[in-house]
N, C-alpha and C. Protein backbone atom coordinates (compact mmCIF):
# COMPACT_ATOMS: atom_id res chain seq x y z
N UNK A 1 70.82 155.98 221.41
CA UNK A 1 71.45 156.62 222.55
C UNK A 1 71.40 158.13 222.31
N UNK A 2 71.07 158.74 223.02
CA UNK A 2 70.94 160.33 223.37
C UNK A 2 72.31 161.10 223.52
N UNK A 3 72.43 161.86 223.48
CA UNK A 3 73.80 162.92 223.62
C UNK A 3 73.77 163.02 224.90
N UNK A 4 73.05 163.24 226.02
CA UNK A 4 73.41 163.16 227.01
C UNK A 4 73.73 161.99 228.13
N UNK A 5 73.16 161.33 227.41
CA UNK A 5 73.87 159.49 227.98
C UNK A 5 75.17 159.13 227.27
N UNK A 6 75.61 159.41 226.15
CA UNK A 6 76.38 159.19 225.27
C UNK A 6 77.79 160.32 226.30
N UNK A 7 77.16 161.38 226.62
CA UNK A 7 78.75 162.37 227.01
C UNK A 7 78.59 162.00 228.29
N UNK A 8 77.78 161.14 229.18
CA UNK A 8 77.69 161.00 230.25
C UNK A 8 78.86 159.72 230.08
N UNK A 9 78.44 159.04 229.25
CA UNK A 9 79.63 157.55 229.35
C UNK A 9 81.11 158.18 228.89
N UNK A 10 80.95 159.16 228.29
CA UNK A 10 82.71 159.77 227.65
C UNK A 10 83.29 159.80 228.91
N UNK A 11 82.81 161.05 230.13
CA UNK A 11 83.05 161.55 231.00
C UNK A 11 83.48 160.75 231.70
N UNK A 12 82.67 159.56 232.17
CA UNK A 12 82.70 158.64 232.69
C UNK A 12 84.90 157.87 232.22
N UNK A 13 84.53 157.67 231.57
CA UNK A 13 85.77 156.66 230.72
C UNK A 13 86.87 157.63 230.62
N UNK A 14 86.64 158.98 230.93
CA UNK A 14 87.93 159.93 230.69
C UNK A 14 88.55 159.82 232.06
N UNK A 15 87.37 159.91 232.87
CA UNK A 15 87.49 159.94 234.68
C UNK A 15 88.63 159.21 234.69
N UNK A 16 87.94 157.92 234.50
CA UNK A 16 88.45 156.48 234.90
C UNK A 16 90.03 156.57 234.44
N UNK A 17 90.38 156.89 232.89
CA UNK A 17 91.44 157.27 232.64
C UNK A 17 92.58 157.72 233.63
N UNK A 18 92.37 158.80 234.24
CA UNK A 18 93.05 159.75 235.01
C UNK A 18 92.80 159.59 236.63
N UNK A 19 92.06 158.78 237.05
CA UNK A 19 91.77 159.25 238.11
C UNK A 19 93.22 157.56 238.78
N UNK A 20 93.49 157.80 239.88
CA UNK A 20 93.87 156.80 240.94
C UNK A 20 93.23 155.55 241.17
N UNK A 21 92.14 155.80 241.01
CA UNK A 21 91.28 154.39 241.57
C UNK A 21 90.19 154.36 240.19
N UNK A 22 90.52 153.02 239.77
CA UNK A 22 89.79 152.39 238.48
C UNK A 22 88.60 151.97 238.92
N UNK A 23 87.77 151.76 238.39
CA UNK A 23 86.34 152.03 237.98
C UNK A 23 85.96 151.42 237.00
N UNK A 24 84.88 150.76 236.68
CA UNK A 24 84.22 150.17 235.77
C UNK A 24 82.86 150.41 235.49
N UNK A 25 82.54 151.19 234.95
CA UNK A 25 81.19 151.60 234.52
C UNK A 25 80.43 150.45 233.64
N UNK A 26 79.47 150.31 233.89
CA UNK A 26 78.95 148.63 233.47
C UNK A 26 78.22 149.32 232.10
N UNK A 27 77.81 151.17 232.24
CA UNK A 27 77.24 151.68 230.88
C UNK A 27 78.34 151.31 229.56
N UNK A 28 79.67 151.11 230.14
CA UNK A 28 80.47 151.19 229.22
C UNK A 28 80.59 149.85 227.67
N UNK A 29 79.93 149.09 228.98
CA UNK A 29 79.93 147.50 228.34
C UNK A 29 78.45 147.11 227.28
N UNK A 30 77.36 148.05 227.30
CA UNK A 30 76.31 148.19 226.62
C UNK A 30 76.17 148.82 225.46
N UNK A 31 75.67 148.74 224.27
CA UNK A 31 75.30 149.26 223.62
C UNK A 31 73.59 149.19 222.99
N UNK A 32 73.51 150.32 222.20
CA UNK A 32 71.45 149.92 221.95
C UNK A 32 72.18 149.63 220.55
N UNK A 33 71.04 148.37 219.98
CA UNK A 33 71.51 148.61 218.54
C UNK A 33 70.18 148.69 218.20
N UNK A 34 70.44 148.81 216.77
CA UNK A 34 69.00 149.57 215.92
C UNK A 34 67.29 149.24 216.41
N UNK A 35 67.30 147.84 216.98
CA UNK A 35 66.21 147.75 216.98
C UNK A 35 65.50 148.31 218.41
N UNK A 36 66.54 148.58 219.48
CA UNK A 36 66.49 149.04 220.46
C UNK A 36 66.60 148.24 221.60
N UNK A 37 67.07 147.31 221.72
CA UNK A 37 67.56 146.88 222.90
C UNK A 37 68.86 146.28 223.07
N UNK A 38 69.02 146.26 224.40
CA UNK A 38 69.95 146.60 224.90
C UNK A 38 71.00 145.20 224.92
N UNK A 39 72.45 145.36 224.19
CA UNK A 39 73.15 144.04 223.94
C UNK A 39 74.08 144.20 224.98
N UNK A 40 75.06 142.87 225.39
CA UNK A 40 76.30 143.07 226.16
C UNK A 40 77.15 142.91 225.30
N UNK A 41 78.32 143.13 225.39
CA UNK A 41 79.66 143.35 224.19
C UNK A 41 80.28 142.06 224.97
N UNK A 42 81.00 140.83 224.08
CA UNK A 42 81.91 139.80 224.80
C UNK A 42 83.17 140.23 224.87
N UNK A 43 83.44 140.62 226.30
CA UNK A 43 84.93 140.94 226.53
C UNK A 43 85.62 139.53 227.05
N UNK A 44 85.46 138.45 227.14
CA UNK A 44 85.95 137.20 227.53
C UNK A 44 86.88 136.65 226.53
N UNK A 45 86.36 136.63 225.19
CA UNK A 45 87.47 135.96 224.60
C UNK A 45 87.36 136.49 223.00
N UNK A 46 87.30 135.34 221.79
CA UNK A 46 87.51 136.04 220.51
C UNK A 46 85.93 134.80 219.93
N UNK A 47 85.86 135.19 219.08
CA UNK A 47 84.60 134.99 218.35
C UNK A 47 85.34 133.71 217.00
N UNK A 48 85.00 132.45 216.90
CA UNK A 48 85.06 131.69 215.45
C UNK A 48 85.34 132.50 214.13
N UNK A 49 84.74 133.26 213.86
CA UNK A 49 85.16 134.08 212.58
C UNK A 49 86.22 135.35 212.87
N UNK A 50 86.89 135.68 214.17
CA UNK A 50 87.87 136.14 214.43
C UNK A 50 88.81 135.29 214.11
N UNK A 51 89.02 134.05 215.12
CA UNK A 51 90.13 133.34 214.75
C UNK A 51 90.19 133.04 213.42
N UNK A 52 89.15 132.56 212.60
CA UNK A 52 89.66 131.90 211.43
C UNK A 52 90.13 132.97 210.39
N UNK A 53 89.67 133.92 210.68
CA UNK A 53 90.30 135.55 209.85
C UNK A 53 91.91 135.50 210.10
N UNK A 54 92.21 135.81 211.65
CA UNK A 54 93.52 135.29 211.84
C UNK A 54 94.19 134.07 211.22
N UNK A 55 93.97 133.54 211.23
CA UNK A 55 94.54 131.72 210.54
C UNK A 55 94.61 131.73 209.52
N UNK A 56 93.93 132.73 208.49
CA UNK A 56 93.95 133.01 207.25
C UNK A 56 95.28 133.61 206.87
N UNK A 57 95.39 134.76 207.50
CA UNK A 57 96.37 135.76 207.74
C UNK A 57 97.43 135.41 207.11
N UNK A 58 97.62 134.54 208.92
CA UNK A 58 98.97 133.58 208.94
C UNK A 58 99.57 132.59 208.01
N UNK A 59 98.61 131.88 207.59
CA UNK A 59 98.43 131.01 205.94
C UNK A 59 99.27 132.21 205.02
N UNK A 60 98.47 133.11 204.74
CA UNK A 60 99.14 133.73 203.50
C UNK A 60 100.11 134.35 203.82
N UNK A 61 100.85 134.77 204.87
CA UNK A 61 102.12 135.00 205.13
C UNK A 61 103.16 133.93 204.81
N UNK A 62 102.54 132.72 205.28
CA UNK A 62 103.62 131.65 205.30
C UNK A 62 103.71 131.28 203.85
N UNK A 63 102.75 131.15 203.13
CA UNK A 63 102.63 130.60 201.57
C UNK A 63 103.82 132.03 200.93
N UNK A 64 103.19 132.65 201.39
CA UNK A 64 103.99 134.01 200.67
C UNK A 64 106.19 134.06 200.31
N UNK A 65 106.13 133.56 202.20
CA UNK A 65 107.72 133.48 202.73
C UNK A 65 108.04 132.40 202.64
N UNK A 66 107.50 130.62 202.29
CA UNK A 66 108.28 129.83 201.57
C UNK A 66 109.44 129.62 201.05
N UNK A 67 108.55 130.34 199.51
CA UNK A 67 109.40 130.35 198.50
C UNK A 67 110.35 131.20 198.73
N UNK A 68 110.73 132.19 199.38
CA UNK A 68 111.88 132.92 199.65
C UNK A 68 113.34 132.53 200.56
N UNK A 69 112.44 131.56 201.26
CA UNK A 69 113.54 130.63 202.01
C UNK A 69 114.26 129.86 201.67
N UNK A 70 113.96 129.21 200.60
CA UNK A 70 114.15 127.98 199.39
C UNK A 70 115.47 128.45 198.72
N UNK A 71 115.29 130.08 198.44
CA UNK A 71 116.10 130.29 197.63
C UNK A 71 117.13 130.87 198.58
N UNK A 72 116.99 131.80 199.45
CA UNK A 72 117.91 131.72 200.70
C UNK A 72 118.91 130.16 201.23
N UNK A 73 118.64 129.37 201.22
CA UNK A 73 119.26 128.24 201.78
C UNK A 73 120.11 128.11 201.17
N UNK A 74 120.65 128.24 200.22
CA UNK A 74 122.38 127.67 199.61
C UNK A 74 123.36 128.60 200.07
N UNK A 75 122.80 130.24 199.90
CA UNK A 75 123.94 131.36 200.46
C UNK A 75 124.00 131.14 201.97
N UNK A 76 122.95 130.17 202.62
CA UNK A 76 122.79 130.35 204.27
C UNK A 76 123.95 129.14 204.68
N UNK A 77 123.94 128.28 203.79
CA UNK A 77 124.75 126.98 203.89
C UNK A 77 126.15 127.08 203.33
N UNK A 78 126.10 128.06 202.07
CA UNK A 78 127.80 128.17 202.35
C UNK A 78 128.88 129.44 202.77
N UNK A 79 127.93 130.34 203.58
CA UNK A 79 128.46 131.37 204.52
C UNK A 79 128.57 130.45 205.77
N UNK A 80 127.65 129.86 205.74
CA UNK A 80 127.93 128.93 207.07
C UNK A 80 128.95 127.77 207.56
N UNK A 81 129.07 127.20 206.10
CA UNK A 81 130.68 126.19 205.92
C UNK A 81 131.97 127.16 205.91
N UNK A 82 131.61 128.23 205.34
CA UNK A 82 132.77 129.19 205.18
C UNK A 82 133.39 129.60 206.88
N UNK A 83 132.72 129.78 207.55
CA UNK A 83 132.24 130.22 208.64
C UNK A 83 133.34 129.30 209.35
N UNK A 84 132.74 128.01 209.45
CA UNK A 84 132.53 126.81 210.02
C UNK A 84 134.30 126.41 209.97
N UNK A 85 134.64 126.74 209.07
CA UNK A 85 135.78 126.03 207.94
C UNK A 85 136.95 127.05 208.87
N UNK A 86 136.59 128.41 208.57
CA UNK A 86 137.87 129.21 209.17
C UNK A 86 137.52 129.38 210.53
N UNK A 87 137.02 129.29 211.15
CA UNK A 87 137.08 128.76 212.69
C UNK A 87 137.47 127.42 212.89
N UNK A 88 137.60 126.65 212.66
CA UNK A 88 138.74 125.18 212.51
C UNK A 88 140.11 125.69 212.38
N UNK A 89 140.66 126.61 211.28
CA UNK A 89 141.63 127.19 211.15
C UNK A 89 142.09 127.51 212.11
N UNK A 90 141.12 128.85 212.67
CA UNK A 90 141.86 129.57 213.64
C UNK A 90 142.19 128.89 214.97
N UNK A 91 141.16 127.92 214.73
CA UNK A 91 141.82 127.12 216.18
C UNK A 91 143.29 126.41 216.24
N UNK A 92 143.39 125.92 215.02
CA UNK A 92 144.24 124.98 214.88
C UNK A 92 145.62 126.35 215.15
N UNK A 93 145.31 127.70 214.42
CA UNK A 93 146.02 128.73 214.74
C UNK A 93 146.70 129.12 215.67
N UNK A 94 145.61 128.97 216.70
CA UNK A 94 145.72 129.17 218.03
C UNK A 94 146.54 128.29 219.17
N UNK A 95 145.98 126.95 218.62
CA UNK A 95 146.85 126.09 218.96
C UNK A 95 148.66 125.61 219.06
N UNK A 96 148.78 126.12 217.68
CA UNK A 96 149.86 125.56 217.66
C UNK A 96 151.06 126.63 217.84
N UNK A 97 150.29 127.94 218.43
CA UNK A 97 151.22 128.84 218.95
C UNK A 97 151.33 128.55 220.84
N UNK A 98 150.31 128.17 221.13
CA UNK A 98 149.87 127.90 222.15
C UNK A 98 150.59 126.50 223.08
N UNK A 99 150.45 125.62 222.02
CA UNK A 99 151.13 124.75 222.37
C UNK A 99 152.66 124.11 221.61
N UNK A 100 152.85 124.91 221.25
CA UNK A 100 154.48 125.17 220.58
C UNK A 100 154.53 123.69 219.79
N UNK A 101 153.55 123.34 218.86
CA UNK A 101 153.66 122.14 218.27
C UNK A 101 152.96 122.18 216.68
N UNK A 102 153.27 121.86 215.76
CA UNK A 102 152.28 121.77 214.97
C UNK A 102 151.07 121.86 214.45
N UNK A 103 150.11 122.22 214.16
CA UNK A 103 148.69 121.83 213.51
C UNK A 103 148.39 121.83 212.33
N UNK A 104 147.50 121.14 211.72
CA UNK A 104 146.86 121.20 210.44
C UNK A 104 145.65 121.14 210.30
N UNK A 105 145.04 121.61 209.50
CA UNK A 105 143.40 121.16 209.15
C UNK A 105 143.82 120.38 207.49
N UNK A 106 143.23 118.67 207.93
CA UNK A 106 143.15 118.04 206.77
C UNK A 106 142.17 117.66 206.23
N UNK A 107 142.12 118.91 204.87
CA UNK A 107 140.72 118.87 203.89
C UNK A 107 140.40 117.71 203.12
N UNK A 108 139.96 117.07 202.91
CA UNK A 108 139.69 115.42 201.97
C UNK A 108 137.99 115.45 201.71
N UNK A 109 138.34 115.94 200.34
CA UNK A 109 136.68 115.47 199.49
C UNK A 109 136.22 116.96 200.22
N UNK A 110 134.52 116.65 201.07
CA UNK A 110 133.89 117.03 201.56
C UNK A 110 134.09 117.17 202.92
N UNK A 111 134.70 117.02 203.29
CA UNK A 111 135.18 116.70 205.09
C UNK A 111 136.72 117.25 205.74
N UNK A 112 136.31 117.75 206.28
CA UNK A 112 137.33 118.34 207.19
C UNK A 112 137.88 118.10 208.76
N UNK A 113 139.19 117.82 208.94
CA UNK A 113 139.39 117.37 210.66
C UNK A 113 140.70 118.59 210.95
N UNK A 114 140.66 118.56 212.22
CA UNK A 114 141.64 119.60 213.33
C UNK A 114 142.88 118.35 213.86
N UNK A 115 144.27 118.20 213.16
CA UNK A 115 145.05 117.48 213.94
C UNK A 115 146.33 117.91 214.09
N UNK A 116 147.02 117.47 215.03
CA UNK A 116 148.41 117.78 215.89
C UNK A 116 149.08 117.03 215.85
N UNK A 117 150.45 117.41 215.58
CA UNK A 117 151.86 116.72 214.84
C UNK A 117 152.66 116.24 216.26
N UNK A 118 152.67 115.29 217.06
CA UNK A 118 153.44 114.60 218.02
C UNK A 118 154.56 113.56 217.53
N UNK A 119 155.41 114.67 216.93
CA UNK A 119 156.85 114.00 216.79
C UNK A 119 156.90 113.24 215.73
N UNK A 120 155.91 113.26 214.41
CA UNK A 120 155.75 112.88 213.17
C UNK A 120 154.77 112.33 212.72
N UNK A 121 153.90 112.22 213.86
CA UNK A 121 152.09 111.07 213.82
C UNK A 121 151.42 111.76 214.33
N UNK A 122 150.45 112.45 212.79
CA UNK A 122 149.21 113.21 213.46
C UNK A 122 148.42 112.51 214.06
N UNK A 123 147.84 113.66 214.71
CA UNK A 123 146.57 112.94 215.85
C UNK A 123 145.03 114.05 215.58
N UNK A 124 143.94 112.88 215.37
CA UNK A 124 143.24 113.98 215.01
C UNK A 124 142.71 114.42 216.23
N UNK A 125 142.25 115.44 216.49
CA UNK A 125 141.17 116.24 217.76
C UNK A 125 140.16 116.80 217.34
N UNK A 126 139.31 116.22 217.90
CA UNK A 126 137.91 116.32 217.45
C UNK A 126 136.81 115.39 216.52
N UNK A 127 136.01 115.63 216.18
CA UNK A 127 135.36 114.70 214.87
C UNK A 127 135.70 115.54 213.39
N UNK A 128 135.42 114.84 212.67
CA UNK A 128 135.94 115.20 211.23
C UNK A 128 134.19 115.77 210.90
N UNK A 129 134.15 117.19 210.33
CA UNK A 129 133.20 117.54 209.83
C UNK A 129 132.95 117.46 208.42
N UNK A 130 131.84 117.44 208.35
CA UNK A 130 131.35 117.19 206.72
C UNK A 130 130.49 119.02 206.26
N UNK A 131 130.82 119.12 204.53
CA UNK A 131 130.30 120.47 204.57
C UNK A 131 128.94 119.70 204.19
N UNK A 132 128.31 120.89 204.58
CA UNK A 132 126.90 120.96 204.05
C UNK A 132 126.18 120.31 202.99
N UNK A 133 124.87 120.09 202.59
CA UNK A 133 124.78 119.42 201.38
C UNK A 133 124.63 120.85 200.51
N UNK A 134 125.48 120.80 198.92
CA UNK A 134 125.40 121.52 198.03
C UNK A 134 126.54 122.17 198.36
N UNK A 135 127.25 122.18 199.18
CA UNK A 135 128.38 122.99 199.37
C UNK A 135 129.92 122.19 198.64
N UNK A 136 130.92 122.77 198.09
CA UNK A 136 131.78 121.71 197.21
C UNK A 136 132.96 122.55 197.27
N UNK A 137 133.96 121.96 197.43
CA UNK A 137 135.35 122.68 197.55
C UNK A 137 136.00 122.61 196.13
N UNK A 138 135.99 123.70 195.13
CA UNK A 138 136.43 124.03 194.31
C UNK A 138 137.72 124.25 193.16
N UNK A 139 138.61 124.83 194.80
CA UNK A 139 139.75 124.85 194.05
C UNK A 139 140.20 124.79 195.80
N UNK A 140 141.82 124.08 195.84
CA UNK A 140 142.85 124.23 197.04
C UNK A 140 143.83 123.99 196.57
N UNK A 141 144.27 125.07 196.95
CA UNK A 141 146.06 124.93 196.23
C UNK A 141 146.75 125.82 197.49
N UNK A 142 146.25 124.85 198.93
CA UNK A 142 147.40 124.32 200.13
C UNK A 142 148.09 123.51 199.87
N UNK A 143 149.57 123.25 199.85
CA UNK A 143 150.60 122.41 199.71
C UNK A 143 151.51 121.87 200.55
N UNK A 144 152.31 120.83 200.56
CA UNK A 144 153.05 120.85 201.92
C UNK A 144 152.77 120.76 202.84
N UNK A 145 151.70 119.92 203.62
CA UNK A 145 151.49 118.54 203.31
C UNK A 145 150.24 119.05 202.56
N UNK A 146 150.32 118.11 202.04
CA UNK A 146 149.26 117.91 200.99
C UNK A 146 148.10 118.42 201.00
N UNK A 147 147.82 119.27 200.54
CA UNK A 147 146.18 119.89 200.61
C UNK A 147 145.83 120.52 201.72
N UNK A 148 146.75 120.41 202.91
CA UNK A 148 146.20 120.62 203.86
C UNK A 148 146.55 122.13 204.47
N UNK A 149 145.86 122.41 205.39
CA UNK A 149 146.46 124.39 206.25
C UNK A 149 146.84 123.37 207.20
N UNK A 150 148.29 124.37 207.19
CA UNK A 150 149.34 124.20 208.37
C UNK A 150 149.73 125.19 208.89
N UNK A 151 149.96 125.06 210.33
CA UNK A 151 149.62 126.46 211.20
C UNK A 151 151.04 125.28 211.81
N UNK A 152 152.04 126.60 212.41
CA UNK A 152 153.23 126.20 212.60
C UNK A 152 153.41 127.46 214.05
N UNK A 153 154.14 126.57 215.19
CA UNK A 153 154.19 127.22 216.23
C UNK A 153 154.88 129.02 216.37
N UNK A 154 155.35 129.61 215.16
CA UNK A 154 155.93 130.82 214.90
C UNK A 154 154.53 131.71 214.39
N UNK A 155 153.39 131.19 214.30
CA UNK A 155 152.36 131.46 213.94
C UNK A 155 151.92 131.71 212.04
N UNK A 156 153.25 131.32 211.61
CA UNK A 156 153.62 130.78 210.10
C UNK A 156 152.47 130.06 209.98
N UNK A 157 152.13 129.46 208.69
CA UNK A 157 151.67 128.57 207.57
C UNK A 157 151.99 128.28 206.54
N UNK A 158 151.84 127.38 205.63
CA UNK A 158 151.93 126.83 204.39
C UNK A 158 151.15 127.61 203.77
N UNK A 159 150.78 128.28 203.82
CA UNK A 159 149.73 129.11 203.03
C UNK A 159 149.31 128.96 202.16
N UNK A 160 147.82 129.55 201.32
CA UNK A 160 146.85 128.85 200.19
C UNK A 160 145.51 129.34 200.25
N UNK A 161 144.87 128.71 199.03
CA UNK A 161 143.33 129.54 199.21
C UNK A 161 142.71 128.41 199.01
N UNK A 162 141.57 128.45 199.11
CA UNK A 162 140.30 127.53 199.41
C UNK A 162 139.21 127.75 199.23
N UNK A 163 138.72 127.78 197.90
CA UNK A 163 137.53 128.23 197.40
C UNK A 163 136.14 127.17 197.91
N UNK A 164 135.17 127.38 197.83
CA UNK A 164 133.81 126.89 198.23
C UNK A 164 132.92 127.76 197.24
N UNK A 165 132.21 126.75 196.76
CA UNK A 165 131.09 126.64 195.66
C UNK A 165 129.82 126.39 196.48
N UNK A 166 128.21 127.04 196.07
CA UNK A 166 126.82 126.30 196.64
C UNK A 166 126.57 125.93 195.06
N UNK A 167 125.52 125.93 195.10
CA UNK A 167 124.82 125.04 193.78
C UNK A 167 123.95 126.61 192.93
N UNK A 168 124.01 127.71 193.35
CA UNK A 168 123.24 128.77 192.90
C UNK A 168 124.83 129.65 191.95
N UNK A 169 125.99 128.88 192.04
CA UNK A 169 127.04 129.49 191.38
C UNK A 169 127.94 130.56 192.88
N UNK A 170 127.62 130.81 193.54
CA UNK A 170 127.90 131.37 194.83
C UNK A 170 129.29 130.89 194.56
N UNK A 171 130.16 131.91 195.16
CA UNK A 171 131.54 131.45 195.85
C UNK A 171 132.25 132.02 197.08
N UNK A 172 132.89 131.60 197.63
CA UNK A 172 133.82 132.61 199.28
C UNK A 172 135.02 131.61 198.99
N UNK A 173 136.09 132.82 199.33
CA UNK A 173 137.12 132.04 199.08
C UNK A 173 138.11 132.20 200.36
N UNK A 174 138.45 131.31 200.92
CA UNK A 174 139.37 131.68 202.09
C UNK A 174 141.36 131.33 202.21
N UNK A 175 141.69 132.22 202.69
CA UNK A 175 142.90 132.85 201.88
C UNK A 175 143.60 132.67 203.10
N UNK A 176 144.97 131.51 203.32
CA UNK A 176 145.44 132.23 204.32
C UNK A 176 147.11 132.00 204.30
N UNK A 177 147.67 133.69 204.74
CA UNK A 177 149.37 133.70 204.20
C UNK A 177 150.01 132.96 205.17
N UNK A 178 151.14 132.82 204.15
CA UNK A 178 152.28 132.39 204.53
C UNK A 178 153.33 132.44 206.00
N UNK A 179 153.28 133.78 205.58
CA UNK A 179 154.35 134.35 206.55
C UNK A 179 153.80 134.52 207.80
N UNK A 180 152.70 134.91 208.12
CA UNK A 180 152.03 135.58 209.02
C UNK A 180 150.74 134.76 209.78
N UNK A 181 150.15 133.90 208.85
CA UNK A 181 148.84 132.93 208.91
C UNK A 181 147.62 133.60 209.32
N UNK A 182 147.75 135.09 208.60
CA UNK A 182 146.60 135.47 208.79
C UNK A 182 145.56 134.80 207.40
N UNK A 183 144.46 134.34 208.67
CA UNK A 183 142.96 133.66 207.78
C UNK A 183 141.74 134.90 207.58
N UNK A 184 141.78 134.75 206.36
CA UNK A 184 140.30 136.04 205.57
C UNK A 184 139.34 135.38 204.38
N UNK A 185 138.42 135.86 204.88
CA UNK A 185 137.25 135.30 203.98
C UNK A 185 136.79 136.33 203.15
N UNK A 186 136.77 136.11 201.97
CA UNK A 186 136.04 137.01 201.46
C UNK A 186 134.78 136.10 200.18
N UNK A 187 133.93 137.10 199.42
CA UNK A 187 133.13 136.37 198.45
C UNK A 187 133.49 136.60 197.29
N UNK A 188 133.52 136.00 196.49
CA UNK A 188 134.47 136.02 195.06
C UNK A 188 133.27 136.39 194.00
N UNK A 189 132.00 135.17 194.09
CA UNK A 189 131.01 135.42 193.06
C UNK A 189 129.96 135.36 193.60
């Protein structure tokens, strides 16, 4: 290609750029290659050794971010019971100011339920959740009734903490007073 066919197609493509009404110069779509004639460029789609370059890519990204997920999953699972655990609370919180009656969350083993004190016979509400796998309740020293958080219509509790363990040594411990029934999470290890 010559310099003056060559600044003739620039001109061309700068036009087109700027101008109102688009244009397609068909010089644009040609090139000479070495041996001298004249090829078309495929603007339709992608070429077999494009995609599989891509697919490669993507492979070694994913091989790469695996293993990083693997080890992510225990802190993802017990921020998430932690999570899980004092939002039960606060409901039961909420509740029993709300409805001028009792509540408890009763912890047992691995599993946790939301129930309401009608005149001496809890009732549970809701399904009883299970924590996570690898997730393990550590230490609870809620008392009165037994093991359990009690949220009392003055917005009181029995108050206590409630540690949670993952399997990587992880801990969050959730704390909630007496007097007041304020519930806080924090991470211990």
């Amino acid at each position: 290609m010559d310099k003056v066919a060559f600044y003739k197609i620039l001109s061309s493509a700068v036009n087109n750029l700027f101008s109102k009404e688009k244009t397609i110069d068909k010089n644009l779509f040609f090139y000479k290659n070495t041996g001298g004639k004249s090829m078309r460029i495929n603007k339709k789609g992608v070429t077999l050794i494009e995609l599989i370059v891509v697919i490669v890519i993507i492979a070694i990204g994913a091989v790469l971010l695996v293993p990083n997920i693997g080890a992510f999953l225990p802190h993802y699972r017990l921020r998430s019971a932690t999570r899980d655990m004092v939002s039960t609370m606060r409901v039961a919180q909420m509740k029993a100011v709300s409805n001028n009656m009792e509540y408890q969350v009763v912890i047992a083993g691995g599993s946790y339920v939301l129930q309401r004190n009608t005149g001496g016979v809890w009732i549970s509400e809701g399904d009883t959740k299970t924590l996570p796998t690898g997730i393990t309740i550590s230490s609870n020293t809620f008392t009165n009734p037994a093991s359990n958080a009690l949220f009392r219509p003055n917005s009181s509790s029995n108050g206590g903490t409630l540690d949670l363990d993952n399997t990587k040594g992880s801990q969050r411990r959730i704390t909630v007073l007496p007097s007041t029934g304020r519930i806080t999470d924090v991470v211990v290890k």
